[in-house]
N, C-alpha and C. Protein backbone atom coordinates (compact mmCIF):
# COMPACT_ATOMS: atom_id res chain seq x y z
N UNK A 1 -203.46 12.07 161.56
CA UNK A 1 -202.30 12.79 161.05
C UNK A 1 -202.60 13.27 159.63
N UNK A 2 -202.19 14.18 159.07
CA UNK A 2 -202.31 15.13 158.20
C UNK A 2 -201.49 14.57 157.02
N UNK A 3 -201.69 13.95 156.25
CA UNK A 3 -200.88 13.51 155.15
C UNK A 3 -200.02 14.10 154.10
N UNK A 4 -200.75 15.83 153.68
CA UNK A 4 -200.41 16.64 153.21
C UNK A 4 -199.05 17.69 153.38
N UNK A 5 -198.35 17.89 152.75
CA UNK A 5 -197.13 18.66 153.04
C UNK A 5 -197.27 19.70 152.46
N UNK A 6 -196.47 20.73 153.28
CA UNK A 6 -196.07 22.09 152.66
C UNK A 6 -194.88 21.45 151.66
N UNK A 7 -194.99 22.08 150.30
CA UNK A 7 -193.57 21.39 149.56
C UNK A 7 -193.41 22.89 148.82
N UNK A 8 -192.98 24.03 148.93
CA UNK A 8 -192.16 24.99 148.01
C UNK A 8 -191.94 24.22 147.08
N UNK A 9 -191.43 25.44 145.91
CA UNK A 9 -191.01 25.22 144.46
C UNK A 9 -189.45 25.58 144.45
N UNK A 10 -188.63 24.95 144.81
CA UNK A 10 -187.40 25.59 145.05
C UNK A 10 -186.62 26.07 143.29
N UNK A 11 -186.31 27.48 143.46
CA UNK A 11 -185.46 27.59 142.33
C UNK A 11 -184.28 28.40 142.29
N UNK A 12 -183.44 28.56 141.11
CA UNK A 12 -182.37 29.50 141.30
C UNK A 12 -182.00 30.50 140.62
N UNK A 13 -180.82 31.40 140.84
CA UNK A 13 -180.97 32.48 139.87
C UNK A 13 -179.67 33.10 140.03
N UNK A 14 -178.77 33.62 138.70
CA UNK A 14 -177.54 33.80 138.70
C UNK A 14 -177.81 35.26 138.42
N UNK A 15 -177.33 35.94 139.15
CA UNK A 15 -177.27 37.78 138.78
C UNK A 15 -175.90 37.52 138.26
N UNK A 16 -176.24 38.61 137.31
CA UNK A 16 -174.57 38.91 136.31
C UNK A 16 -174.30 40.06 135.69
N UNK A 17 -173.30 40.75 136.95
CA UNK A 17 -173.20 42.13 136.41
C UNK A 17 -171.79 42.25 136.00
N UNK A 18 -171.46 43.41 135.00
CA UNK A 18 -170.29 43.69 134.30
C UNK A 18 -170.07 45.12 133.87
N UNK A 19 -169.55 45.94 134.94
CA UNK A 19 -169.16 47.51 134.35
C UNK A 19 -170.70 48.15 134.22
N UNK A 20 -171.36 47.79 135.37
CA UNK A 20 -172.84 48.53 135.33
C UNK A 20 -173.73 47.65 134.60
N UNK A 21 -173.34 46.78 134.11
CA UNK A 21 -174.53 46.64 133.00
C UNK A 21 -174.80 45.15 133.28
N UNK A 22 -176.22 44.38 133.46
CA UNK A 22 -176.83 43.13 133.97
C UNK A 22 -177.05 42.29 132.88
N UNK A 23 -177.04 41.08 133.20
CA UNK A 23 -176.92 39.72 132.00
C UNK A 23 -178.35 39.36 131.90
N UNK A 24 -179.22 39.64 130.99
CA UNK A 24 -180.64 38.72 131.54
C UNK A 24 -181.02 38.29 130.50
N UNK A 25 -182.42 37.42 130.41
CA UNK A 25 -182.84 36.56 129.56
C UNK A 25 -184.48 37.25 129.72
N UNK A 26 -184.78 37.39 128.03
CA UNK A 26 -186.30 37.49 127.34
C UNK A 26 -186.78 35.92 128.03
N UNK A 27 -188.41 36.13 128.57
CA UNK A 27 -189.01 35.19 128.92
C UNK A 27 -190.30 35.33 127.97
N UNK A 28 -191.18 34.41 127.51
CA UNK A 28 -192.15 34.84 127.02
C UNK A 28 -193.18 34.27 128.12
N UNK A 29 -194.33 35.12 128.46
CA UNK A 29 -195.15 34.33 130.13
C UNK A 29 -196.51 34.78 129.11
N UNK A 30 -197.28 34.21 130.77
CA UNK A 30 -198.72 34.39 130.16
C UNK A 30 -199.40 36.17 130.44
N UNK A 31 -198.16 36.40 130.63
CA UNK A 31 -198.22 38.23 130.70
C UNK A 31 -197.38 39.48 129.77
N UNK A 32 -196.66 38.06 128.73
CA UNK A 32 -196.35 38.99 127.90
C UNK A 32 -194.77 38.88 128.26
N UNK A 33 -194.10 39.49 127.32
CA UNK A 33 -192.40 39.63 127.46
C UNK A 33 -191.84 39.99 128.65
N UNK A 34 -191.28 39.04 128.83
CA UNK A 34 -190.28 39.83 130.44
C UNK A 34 -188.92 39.62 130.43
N UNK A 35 -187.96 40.16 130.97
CA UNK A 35 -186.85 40.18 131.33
C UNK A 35 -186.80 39.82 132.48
N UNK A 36 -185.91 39.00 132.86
CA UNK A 36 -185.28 38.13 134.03
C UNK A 36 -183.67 37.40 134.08
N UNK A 37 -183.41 37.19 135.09
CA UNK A 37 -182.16 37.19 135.27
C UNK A 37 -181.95 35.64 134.56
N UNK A 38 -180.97 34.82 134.44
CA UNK A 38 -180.58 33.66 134.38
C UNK A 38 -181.43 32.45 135.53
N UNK A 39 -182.58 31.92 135.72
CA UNK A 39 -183.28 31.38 136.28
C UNK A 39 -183.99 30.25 136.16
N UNK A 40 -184.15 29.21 136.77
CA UNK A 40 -185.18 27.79 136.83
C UNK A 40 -185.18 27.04 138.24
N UNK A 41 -185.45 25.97 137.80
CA UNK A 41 -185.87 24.93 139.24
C UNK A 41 -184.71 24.09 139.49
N UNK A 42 -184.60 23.98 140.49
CA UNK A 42 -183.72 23.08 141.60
C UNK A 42 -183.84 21.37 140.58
N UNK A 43 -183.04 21.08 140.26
CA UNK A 43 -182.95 19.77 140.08
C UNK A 43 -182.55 18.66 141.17
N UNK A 44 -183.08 17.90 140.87
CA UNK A 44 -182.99 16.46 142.06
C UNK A 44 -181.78 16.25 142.13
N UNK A 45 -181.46 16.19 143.72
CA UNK A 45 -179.91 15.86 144.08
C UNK A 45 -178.84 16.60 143.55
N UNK A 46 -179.57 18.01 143.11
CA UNK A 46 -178.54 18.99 142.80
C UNK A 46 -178.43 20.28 143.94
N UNK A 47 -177.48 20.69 144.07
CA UNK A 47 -177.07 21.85 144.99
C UNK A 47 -177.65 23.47 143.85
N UNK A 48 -178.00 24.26 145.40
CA UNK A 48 -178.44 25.20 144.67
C UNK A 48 -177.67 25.93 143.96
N UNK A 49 -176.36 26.20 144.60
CA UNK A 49 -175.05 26.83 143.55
C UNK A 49 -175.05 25.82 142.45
N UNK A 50 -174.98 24.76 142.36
CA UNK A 50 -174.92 23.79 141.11
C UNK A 50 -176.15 23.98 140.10
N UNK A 51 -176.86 24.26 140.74
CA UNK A 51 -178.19 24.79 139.91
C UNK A 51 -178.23 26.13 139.00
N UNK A 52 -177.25 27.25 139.59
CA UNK A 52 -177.51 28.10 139.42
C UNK A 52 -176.32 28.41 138.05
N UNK A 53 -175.34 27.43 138.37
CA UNK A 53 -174.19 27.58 137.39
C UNK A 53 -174.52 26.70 136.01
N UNK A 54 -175.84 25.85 136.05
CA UNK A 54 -176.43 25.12 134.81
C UNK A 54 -177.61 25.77 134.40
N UNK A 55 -178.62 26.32 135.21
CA UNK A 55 -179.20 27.23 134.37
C UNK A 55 -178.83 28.27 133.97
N UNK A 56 -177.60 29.26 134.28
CA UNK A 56 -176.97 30.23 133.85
C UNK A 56 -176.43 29.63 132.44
N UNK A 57 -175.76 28.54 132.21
CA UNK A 57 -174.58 28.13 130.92
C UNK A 57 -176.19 27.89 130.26
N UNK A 58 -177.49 27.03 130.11
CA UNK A 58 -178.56 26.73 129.64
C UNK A 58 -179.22 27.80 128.70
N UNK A 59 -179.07 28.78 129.78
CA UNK A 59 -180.03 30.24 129.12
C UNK A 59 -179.32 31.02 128.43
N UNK A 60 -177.75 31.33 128.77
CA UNK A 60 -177.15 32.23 127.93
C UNK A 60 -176.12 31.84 127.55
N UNK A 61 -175.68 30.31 127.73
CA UNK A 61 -173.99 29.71 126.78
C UNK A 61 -173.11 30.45 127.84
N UNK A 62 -173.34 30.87 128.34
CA UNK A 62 -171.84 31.65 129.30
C UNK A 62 -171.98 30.40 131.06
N UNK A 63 -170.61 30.18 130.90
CA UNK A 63 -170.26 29.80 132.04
C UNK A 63 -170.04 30.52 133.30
N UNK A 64 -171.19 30.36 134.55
CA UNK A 64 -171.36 31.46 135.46
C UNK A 64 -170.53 30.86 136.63
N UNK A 65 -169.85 31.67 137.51
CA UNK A 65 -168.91 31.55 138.54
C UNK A 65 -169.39 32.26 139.24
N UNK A 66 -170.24 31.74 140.52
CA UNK A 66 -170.46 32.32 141.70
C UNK A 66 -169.74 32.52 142.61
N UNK A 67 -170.04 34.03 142.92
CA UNK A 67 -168.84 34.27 144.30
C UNK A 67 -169.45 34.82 145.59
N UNK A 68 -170.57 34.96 145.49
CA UNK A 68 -171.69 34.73 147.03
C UNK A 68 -173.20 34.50 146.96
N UNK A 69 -173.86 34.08 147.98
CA UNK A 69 -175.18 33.94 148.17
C UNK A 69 -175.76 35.35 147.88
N UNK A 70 -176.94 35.68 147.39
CA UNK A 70 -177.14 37.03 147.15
C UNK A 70 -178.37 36.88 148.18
N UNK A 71 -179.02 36.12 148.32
CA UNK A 71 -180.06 35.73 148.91
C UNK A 71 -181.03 34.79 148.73
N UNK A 72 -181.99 34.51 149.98
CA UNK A 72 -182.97 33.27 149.83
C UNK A 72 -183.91 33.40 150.32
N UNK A 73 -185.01 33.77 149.05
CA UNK A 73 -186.12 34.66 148.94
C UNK A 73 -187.13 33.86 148.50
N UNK A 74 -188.94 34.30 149.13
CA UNK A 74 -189.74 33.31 149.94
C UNK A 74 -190.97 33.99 148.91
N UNK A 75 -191.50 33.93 148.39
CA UNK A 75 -192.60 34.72 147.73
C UNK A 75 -193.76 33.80 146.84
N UNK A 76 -195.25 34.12 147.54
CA UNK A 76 -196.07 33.27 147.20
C UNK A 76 -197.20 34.21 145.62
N UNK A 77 -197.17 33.38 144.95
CA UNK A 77 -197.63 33.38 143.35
C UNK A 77 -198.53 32.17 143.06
N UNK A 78 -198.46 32.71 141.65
CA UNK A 78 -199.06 31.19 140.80
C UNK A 78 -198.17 31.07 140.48
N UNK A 79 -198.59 29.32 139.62
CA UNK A 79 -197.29 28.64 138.26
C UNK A 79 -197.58 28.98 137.21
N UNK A 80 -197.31 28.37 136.42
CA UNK A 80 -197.77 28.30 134.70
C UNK A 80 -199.10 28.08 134.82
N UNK A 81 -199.53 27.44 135.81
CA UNK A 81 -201.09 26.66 134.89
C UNK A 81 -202.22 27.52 136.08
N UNK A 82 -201.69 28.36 136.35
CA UNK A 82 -202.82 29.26 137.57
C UNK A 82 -202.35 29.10 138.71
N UNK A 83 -202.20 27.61 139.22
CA UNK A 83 -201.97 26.99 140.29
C UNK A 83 -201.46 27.98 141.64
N UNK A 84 -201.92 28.36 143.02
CA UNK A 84 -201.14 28.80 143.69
C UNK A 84 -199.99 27.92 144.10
N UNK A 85 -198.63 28.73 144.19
CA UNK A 85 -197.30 28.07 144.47
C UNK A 85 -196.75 29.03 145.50
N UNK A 86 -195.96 28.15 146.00
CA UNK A 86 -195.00 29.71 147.04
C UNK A 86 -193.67 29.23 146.72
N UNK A 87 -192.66 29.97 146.10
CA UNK A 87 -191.90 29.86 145.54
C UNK A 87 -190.59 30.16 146.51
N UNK A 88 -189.44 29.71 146.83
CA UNK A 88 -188.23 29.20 147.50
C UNK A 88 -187.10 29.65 146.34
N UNK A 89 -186.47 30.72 146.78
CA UNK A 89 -185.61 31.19 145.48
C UNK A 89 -183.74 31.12 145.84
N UNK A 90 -183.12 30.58 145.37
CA UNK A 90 -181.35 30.69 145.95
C UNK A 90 -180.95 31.83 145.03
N UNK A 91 -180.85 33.10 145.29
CA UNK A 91 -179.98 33.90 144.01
C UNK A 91 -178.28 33.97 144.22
N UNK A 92 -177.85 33.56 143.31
CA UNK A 92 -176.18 34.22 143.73
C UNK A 92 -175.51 35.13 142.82
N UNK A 93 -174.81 35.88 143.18
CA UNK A 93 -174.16 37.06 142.21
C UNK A 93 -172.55 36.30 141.47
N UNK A 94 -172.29 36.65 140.67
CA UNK A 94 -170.71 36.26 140.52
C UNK A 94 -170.52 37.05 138.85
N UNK A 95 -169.80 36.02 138.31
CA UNK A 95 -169.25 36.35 137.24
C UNK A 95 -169.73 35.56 135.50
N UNK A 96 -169.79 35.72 134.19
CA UNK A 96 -169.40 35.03 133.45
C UNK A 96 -168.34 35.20 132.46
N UNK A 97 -168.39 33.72 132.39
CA UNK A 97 -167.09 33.51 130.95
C UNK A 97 -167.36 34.13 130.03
C-alpha cells in the first residue's frame, strides 16, 4: 500500500466589489508586486466561509459578509519555496463593512 497522499493546499478568497470598483491587496512575491483579492490558507477546523471572512478583516480591517460561493477552483503551481503544489481555492463574493 502506498503511504503517500494527494493533500492540496486548500485556500480562500473574498471578492469585494462596490459600484464597479474591486477591494484588493498589494502582495509582494518572488515575481514582484501583485494585486490580489483578500486571500490565504484554510485554517484547521475552520470552515471555508469562516476562512474567508478572517482573512478578508486580516488583510484589509474591513469586515467581509459573504453572500455566495463564487467558486471552487483547482490549479496546479509552485509555493513560496519552488515546491510544486496544486492549489484548492473557496472564493466567495459578498460585501464589506
Amino acid at each position: 500500500m502506498n503511504s503517500s497522499r494527494w493533500k492540496p493546499s486548500v485556500t480562500v478568497a473574498a471578492v469585494i466589489a462596490h459600484e464597479g470598483r474591486y477591494l484588493l491587496v498589494e502582495e509582494q512575491t518572488r515575481d514582484g508586486l501583485r494585486l490580489n483579492t483578500p486571500a490565504g490558507h484554510l485554517e484547521p477546523g475552520e470552515s471555508p466561509q469562516d476562512g474567508a471572512v478572517r482573512e478578508a478583516l486580516e488583510e484589509t480591517g474591513r469586515v467581509f459578509t459573504p453572500e455566495a460561493l463564487l467558486g471552487v477552483y483547482m490549479a496546479a503551481s509552485h509555493d513560496a519555496r519552488g515546491e510544486p503544489t496544486t492549489w484548492l481555492r473557496f472564493a466567495y463574493c459578498g460585501r464589506a463593512g
